[in-house]
PDB file of N, CA and C in Angstrom:
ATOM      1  N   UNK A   1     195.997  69.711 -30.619  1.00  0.00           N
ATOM      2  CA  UNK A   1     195.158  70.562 -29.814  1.00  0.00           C
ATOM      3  C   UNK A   1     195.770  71.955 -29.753  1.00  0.00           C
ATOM      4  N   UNK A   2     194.738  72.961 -29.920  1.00  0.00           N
ATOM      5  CA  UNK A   2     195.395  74.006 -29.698  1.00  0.00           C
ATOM      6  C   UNK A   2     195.568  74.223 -28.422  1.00  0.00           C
ATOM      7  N   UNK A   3     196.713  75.357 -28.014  1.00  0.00           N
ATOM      8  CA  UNK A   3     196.415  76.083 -26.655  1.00  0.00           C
ATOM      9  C   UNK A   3     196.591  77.359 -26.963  1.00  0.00           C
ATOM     10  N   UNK A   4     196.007  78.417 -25.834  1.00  0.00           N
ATOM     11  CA  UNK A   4     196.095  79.577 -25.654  1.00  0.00           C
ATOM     12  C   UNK A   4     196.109  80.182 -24.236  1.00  0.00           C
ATOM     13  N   UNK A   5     196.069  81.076 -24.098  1.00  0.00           N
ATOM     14  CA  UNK A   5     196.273  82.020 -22.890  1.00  0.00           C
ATOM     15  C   UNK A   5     195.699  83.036 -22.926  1.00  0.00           C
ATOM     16  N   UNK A   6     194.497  83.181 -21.802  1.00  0.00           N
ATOM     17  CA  UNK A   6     193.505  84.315 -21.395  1.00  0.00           C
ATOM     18  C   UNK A   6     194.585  85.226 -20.623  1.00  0.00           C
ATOM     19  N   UNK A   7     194.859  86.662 -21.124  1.00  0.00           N
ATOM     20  CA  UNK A   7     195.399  87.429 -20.592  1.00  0.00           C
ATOM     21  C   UNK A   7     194.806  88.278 -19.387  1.00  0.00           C
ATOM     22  N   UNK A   8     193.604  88.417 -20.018  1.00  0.00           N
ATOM     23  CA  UNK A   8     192.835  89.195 -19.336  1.00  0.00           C
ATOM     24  C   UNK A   8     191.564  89.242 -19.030  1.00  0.00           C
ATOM     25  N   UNK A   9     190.444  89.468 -18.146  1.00  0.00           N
ATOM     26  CA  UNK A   9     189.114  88.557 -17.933  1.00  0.00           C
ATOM     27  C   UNK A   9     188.410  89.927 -17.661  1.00  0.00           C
ATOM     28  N   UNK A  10     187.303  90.715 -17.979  1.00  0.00           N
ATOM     29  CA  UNK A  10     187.350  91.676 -17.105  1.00  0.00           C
ATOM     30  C   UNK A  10     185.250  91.084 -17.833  1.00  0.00           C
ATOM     31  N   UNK A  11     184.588  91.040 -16.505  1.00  0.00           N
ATOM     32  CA  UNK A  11     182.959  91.000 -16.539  1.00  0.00           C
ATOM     33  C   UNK A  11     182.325  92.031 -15.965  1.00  0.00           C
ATOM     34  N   UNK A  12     180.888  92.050 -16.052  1.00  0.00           N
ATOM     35  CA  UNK A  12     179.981  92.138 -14.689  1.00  0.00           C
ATOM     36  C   UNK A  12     178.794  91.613 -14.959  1.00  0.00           C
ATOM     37  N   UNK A  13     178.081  91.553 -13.667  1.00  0.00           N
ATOM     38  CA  UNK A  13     177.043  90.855 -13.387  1.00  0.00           C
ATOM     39  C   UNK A  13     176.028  91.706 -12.678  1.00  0.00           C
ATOM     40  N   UNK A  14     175.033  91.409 -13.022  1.00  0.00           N
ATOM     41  CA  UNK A  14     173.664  92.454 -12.959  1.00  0.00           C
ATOM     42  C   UNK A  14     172.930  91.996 -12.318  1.00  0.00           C
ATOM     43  N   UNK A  15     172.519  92.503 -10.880  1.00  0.00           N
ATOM     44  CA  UNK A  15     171.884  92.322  -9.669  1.00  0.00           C
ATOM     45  C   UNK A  15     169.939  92.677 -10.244  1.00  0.00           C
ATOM     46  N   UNK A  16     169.501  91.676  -9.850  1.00  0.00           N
ATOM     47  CA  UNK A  16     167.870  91.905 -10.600  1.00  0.00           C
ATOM     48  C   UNK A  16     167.145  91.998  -8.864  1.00  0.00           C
ATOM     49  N   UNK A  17     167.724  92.190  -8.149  1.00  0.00           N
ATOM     50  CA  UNK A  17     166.359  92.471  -6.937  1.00  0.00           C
ATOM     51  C   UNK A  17     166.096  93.884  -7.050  1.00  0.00           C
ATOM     52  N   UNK A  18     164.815  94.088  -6.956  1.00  0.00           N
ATOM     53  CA  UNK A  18     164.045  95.170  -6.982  1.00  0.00           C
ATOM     54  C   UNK A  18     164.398  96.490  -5.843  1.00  0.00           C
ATOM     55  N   UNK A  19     164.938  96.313  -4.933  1.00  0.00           N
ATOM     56  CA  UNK A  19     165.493  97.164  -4.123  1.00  0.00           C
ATOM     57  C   UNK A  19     166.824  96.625  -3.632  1.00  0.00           C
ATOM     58  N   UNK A  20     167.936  96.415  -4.184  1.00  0.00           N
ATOM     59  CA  UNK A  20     169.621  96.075  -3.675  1.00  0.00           C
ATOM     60  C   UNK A  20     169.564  96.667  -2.955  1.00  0.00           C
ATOM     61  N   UNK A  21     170.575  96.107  -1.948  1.00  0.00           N
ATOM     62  CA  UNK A  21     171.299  96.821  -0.889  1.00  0.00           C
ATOM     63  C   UNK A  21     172.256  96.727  -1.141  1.00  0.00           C
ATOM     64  N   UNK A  22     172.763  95.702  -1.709  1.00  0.00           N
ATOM     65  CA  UNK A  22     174.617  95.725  -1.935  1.00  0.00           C
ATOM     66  C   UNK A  22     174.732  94.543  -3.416  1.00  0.00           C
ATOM     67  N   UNK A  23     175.266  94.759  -4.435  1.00  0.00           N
ATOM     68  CA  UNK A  23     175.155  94.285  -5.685  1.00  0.00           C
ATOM     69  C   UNK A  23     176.877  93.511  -5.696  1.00  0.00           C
ATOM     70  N   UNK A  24     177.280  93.288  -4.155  1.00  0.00           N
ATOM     71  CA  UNK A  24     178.472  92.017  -4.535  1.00  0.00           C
ATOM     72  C   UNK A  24     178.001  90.938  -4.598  1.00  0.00           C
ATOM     73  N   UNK A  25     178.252  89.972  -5.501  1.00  0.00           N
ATOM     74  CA  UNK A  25     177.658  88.790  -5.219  1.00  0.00           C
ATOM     75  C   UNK A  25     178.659  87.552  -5.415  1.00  0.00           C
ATOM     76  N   UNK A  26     179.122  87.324  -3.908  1.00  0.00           N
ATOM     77  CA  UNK A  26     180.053  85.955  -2.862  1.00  0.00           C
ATOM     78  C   UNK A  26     179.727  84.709  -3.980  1.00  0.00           C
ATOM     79  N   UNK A  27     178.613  84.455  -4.218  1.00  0.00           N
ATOM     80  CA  UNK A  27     178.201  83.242  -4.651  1.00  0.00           C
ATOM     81  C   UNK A  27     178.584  82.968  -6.067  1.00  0.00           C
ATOM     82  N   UNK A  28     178.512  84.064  -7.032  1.00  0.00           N
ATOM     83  CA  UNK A  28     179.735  83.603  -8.233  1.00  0.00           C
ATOM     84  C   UNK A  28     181.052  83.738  -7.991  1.00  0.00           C
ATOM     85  N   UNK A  29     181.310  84.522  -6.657  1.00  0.00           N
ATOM     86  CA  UNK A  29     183.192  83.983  -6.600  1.00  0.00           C
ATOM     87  C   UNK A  29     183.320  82.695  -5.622  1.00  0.00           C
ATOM     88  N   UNK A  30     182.068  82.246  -5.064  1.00  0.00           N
ATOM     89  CA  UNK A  30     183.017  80.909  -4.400  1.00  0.00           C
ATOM     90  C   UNK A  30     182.510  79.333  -5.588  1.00  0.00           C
ATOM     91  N   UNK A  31     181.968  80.010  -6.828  1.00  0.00           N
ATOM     92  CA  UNK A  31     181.476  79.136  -8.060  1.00  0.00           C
ATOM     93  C   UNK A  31     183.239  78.870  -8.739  1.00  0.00           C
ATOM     94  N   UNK A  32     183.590  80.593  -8.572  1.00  0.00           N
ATOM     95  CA  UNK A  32     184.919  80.558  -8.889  1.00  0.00           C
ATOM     96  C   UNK A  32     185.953  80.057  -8.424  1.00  0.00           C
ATOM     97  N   UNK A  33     185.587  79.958  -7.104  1.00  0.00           N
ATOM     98  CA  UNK A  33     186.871  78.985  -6.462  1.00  0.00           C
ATOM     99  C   UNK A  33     187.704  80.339  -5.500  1.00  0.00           C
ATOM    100  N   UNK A  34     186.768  81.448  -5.258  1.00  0.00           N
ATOM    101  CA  UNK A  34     187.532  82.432  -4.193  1.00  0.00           C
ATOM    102  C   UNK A  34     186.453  82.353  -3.198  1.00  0.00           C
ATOM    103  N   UNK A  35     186.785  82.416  -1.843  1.00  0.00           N
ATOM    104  CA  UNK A  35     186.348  83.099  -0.500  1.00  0.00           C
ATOM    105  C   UNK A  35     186.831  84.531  -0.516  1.00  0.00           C
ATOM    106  N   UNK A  36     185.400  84.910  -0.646  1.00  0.00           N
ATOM    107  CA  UNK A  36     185.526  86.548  -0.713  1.00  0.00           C
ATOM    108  C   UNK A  36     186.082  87.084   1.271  1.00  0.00           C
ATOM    109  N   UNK A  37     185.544  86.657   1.720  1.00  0.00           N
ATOM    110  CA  UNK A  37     185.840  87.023   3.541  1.00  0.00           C
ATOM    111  C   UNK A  37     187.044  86.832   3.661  1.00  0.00           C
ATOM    112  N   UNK A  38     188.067  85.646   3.575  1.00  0.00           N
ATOM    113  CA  UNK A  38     188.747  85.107   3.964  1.00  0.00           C
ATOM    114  C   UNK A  38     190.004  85.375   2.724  1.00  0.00           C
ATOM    115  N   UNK A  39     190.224  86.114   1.934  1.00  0.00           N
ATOM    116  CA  UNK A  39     191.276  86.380   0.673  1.00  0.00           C
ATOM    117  C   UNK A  39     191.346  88.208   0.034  1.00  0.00           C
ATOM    118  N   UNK A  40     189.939  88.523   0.099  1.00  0.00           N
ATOM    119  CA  UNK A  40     189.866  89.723  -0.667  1.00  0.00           C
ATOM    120  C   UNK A  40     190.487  91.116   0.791  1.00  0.00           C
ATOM    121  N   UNK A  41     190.825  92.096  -0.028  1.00  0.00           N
ATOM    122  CA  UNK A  41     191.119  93.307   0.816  1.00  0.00           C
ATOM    123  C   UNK A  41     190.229  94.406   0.436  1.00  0.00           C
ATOM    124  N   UNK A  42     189.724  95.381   1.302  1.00  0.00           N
ATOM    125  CA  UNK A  42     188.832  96.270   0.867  1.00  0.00           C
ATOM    126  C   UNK A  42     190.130  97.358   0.021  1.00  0.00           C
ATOM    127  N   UNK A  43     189.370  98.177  -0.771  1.00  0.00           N
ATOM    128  CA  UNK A  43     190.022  99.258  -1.518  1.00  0.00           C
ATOM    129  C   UNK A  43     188.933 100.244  -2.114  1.00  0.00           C
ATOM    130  N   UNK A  44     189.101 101.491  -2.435  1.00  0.00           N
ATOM    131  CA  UNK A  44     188.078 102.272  -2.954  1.00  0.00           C
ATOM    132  C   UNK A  44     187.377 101.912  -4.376  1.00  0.00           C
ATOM    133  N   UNK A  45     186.227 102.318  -4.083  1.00  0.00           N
ATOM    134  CA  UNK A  45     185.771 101.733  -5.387  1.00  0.00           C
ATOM    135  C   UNK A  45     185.932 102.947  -6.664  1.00  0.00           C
ATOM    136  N   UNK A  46     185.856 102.358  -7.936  1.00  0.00           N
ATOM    137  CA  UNK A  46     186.207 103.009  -8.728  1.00  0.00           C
ATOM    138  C   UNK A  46     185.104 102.862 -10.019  1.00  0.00           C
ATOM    139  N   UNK A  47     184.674 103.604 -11.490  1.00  0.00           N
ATOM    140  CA  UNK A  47     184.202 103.604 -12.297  1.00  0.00           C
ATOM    141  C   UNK A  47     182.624 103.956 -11.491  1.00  0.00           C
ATOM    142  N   UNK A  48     182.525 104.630 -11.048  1.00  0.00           N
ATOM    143  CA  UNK A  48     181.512 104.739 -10.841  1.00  0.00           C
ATOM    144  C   UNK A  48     180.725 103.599  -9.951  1.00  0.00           C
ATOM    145  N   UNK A  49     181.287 102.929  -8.830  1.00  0.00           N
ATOM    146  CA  UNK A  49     181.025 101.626  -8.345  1.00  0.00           C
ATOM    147  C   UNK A  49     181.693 102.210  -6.898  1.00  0.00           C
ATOM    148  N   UNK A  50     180.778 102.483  -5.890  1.00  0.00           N
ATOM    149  CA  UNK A  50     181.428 103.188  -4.164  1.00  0.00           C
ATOM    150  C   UNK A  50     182.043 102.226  -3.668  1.00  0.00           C
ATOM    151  N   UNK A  51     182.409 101.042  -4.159  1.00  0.00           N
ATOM    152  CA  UNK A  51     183.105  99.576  -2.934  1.00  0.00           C
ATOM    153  C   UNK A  51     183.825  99.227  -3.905  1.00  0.00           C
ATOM    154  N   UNK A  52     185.128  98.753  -3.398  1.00  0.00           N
ATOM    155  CA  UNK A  52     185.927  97.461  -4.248  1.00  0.00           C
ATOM    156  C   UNK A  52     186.387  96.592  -2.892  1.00  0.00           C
ATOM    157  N   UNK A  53     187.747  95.996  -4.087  1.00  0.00           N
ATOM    158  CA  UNK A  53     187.949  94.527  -3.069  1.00  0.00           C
ATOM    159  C   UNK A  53     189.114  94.027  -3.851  1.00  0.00           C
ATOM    160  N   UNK A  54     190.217  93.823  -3.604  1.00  0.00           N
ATOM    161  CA  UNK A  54     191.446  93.335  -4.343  1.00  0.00           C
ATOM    162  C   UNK A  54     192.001  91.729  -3.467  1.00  0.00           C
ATOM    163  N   UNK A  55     192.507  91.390  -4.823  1.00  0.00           N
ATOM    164  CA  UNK A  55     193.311  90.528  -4.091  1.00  0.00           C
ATOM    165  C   UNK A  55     194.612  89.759  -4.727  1.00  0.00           C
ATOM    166  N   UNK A  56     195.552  90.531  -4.273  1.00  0.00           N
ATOM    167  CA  UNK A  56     196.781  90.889  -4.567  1.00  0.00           C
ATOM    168  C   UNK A  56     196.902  92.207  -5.637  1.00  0.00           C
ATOM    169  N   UNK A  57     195.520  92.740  -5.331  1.00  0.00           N
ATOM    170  CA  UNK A  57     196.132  94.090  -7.136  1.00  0.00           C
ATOM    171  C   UNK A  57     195.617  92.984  -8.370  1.00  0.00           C
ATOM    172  N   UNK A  58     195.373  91.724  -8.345  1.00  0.00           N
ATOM    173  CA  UNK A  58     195.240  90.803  -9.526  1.00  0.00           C
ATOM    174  C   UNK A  58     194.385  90.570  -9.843  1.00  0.00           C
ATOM    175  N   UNK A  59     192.746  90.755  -8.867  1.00  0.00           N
ATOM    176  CA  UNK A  59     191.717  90.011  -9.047  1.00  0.00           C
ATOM    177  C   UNK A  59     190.810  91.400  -8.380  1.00  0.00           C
ATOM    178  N   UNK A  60     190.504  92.425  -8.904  1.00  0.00           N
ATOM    179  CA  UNK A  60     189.529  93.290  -8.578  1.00  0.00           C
ATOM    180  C   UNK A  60     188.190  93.385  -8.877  1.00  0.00           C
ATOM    181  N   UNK A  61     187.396  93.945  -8.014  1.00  0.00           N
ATOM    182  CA  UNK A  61     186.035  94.004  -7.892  1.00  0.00           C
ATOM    183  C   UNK A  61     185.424  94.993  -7.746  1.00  0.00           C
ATOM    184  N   UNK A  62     184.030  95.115  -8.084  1.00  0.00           N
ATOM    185  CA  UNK A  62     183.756  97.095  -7.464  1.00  0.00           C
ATOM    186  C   UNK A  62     182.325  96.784  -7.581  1.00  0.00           C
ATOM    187  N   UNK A  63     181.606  96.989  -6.650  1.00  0.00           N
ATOM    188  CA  UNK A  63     179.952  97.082  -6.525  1.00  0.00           C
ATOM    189  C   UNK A  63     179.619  98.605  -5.977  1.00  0.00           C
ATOM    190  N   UNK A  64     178.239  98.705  -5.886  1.00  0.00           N
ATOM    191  CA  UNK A  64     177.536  99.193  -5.089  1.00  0.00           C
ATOM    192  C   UNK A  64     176.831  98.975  -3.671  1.00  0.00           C
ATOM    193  N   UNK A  65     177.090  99.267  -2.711  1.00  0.00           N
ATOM    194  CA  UNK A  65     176.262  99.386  -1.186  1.00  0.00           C
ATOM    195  C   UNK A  65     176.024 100.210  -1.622  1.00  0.00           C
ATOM    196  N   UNK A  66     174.580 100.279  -1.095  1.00  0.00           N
ATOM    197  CA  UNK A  66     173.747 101.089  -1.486  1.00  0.00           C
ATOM    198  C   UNK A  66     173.132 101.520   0.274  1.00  0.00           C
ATOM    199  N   UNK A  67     173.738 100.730   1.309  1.00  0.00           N
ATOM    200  CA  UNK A  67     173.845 101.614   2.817  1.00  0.00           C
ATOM    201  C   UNK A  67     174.806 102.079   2.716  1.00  0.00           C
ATOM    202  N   UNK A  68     175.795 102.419   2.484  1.00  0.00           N
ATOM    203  CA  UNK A  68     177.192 102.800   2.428  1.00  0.00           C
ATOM    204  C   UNK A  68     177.046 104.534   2.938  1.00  0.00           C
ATOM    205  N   UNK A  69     176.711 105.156   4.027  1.00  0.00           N
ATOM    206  CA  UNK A  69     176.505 106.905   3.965  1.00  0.00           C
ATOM    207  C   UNK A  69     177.636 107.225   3.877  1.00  0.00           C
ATOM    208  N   UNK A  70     178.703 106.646   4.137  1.00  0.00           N
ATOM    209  CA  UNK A  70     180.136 107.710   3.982  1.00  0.00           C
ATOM    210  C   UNK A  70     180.544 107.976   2.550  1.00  0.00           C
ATOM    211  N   UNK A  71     180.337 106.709   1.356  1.00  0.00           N
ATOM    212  CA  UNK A  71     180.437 106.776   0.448  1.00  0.00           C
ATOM    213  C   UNK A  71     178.816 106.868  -0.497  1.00  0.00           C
ATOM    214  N   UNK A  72     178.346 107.390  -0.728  1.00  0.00           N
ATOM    215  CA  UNK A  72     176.930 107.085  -1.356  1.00  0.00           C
ATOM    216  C   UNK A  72     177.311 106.553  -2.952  1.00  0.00           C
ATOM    217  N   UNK A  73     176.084 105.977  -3.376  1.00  0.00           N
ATOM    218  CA  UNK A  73     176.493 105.384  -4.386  1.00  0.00           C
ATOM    219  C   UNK A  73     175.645 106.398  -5.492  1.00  0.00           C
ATOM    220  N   UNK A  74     176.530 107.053  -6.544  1.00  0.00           N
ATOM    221  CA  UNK A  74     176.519 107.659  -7.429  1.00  0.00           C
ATOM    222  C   UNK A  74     175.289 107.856  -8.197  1.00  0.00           C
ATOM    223  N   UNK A  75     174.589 108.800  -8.434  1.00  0.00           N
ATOM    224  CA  UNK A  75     173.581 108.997  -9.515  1.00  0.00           C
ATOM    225  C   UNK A  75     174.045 108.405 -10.724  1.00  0.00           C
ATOM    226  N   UNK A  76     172.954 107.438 -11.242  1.00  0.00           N
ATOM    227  CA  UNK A  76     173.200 106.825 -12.809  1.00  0.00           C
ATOM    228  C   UNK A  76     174.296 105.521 -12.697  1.00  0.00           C
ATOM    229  N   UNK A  77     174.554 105.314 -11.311  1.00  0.00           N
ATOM    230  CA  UNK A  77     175.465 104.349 -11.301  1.00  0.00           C
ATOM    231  C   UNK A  77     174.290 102.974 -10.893  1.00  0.00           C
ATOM    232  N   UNK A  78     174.949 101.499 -12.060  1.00  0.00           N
ATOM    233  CA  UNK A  78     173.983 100.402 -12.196  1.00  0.00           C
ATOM    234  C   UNK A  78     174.193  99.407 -11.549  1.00  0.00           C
ATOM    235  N   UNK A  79     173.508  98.484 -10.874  1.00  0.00           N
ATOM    236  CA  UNK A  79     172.897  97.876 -10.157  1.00  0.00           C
ATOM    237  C   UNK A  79     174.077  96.330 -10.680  1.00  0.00           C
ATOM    238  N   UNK A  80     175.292  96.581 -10.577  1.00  0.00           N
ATOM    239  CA  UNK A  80     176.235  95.472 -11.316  1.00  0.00           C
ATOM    240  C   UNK A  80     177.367  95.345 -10.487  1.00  0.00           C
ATOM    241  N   UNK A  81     178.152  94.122 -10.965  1.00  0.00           N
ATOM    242  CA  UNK A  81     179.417  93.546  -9.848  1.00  0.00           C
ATOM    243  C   UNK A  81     180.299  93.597 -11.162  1.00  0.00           C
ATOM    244  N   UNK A  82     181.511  94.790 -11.025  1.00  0.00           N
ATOM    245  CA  UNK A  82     182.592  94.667 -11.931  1.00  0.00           C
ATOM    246  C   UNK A  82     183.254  93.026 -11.356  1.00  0.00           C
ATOM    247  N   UNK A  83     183.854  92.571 -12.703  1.00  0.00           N
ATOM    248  CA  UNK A  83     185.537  91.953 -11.761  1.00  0.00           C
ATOM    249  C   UNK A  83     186.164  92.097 -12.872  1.00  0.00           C
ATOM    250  N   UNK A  84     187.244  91.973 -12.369  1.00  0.00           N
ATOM    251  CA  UNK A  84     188.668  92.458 -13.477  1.00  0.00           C
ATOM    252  C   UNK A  84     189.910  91.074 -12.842  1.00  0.00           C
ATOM    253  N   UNK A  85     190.474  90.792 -13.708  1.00  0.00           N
ATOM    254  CA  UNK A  85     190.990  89.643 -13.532  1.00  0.00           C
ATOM    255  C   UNK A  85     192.652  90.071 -14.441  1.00  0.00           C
ATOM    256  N   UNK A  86     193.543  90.869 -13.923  1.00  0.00           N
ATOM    257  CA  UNK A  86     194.702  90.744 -15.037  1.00  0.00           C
ATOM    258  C   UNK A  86     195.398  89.975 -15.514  1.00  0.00           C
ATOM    259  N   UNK A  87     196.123  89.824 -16.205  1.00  0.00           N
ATOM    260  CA  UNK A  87     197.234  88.802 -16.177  1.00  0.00           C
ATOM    261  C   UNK A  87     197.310  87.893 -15.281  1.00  0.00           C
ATOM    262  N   UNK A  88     197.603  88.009 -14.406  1.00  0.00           N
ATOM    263  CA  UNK A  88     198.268  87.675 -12.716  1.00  0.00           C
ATOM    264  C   UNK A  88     196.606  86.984 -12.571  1.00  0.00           C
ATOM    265  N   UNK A  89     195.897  87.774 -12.537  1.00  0.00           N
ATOM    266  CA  UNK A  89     194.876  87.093 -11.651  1.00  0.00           C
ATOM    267  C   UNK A  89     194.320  86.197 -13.182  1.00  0.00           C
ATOM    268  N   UNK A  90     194.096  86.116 -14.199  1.00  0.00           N
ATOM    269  CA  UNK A  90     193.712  85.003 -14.918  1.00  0.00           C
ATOM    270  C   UNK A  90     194.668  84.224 -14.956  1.00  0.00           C
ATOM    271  N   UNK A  91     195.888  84.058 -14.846  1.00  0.00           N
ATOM    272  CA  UNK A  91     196.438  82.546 -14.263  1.00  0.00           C
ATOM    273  C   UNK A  91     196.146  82.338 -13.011  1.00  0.00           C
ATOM    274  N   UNK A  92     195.863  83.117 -12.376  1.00  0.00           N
ATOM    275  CA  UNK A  92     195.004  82.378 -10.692  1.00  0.00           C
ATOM    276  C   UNK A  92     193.738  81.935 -11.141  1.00  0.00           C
ATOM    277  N   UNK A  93     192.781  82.177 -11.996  1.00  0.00           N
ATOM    278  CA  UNK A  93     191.360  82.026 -12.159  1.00  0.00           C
ATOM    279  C   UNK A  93     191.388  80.647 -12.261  1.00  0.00           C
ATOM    280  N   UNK A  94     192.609  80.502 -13.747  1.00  0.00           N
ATOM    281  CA  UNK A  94     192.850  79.006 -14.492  1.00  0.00           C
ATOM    282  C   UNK A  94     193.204  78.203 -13.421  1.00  0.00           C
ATOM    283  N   UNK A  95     194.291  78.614 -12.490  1.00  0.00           N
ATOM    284  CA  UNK A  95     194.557  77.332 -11.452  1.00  0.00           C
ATOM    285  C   UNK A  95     193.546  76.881 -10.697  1.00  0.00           C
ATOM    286  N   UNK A  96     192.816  77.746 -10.169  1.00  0.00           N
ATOM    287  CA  UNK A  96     191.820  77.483  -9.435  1.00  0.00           C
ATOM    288  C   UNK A  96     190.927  76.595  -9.911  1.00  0.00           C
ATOM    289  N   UNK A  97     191.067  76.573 -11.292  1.00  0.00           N
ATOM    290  CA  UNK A  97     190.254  75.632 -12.029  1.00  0.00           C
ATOM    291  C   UNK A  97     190.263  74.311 -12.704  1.00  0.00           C
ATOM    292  N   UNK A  98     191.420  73.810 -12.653  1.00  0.00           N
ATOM    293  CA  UNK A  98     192.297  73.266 -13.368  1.00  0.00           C
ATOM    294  C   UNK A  98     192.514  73.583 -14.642  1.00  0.00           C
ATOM    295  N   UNK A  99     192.731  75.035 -14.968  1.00  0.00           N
ATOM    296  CA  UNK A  99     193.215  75.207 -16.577  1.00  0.00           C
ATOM    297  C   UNK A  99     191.914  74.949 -17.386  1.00  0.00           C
ATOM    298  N   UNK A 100     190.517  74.481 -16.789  1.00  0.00           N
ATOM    299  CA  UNK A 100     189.668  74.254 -17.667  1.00  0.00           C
ATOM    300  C   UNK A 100     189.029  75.738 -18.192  1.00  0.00           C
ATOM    301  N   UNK A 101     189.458  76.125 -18.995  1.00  0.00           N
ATOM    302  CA  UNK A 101     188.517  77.438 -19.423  1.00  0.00           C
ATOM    303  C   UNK A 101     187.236  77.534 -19.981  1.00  0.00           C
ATOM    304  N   UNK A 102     186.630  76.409 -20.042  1.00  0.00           N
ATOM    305  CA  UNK A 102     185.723  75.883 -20.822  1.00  0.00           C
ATOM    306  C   UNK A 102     184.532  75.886 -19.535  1.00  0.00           C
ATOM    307  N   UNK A 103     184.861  75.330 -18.614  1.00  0.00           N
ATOM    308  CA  UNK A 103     184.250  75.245 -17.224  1.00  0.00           C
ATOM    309  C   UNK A 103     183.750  76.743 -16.817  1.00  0.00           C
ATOM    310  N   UNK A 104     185.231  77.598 -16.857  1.00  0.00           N
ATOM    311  CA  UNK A 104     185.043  78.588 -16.567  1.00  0.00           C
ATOM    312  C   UNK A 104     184.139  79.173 -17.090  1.00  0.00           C
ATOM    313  N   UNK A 105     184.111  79.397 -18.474  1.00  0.00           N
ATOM    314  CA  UNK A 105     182.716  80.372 -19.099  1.00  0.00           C
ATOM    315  C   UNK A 105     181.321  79.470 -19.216  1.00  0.00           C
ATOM    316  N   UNK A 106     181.637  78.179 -18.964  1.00  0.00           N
ATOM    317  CA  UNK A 106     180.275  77.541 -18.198  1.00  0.00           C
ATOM    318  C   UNK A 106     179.384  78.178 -17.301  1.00  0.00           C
ATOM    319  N   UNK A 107     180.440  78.481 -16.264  1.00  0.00           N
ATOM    320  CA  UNK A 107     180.075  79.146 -15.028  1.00  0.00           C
ATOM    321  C   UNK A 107     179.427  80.581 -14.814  1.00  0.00           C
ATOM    322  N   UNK A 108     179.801  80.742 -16.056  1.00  0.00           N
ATOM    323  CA  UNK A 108     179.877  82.261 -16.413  1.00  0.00           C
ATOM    324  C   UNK A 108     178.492  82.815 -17.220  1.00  0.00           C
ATOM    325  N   UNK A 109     178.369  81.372 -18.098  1.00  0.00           N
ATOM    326  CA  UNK A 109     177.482  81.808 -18.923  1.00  0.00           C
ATOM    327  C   UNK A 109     175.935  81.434 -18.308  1.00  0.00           C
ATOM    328  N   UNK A 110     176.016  80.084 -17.346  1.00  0.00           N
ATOM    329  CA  UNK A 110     174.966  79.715 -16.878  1.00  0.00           C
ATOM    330  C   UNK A 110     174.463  80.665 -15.340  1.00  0.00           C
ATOM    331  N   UNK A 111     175.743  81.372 -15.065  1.00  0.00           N
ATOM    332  CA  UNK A 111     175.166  82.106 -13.803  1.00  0.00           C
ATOM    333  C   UNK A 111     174.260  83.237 -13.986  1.00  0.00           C
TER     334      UNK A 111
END
């Protein structure tokens, strides 16, 4: 059998309601095996995305609120949920999973 090692994970996911209000979406990270309330830290958002969300620096995120008035969300900026997963945080992804990576882009591909 072979093995390998995902270094690095980086997606997004594309919010289809017709008027968003906020394009994080909780429900593919608790598919993932995170509680966004109860683990993540707020942080500025970046790439063109007014919100993020870290957790440990390993497992970042960045949407749009689109109530957000202190930060408004950017002209030309799209209706999507970065995540970024480094090193660090794709061996957290795998544990969380039991190492199944196969599961993982299950999850990924059917969401």
């Amino acid at each position: 059998m072979q093995k390998y090692k995902i270094d690095w994970l980086s997606f997004s996911v594309k919010n289809y309601d017709e008027e968003p209000t906020n394009t994080l979406d909780e429900n593919l990270l608790e598919l993932l095996g995170y509680d966004f309330a109860d683990e993540f830290n707020d942080i500025s958002g970046k790439n063109f995305y007014n919100r993020g969300a870290t957790l440990g620096n390993y497992v970042n995120m960045f949407w749009n609120d689109y109530t957000d008035t202190k930060n408004p969300v950017r002209r030309n900026s799209s209706a999507t949920m970065n995540v970024v997963f480094t090193g660090q945080g794709s061996t957290d992804l795998a544990l969380r999973n039991d190492n199944d990576w196969i599961q993982i882009f299950k999850i990924l591909t059917t969401y």
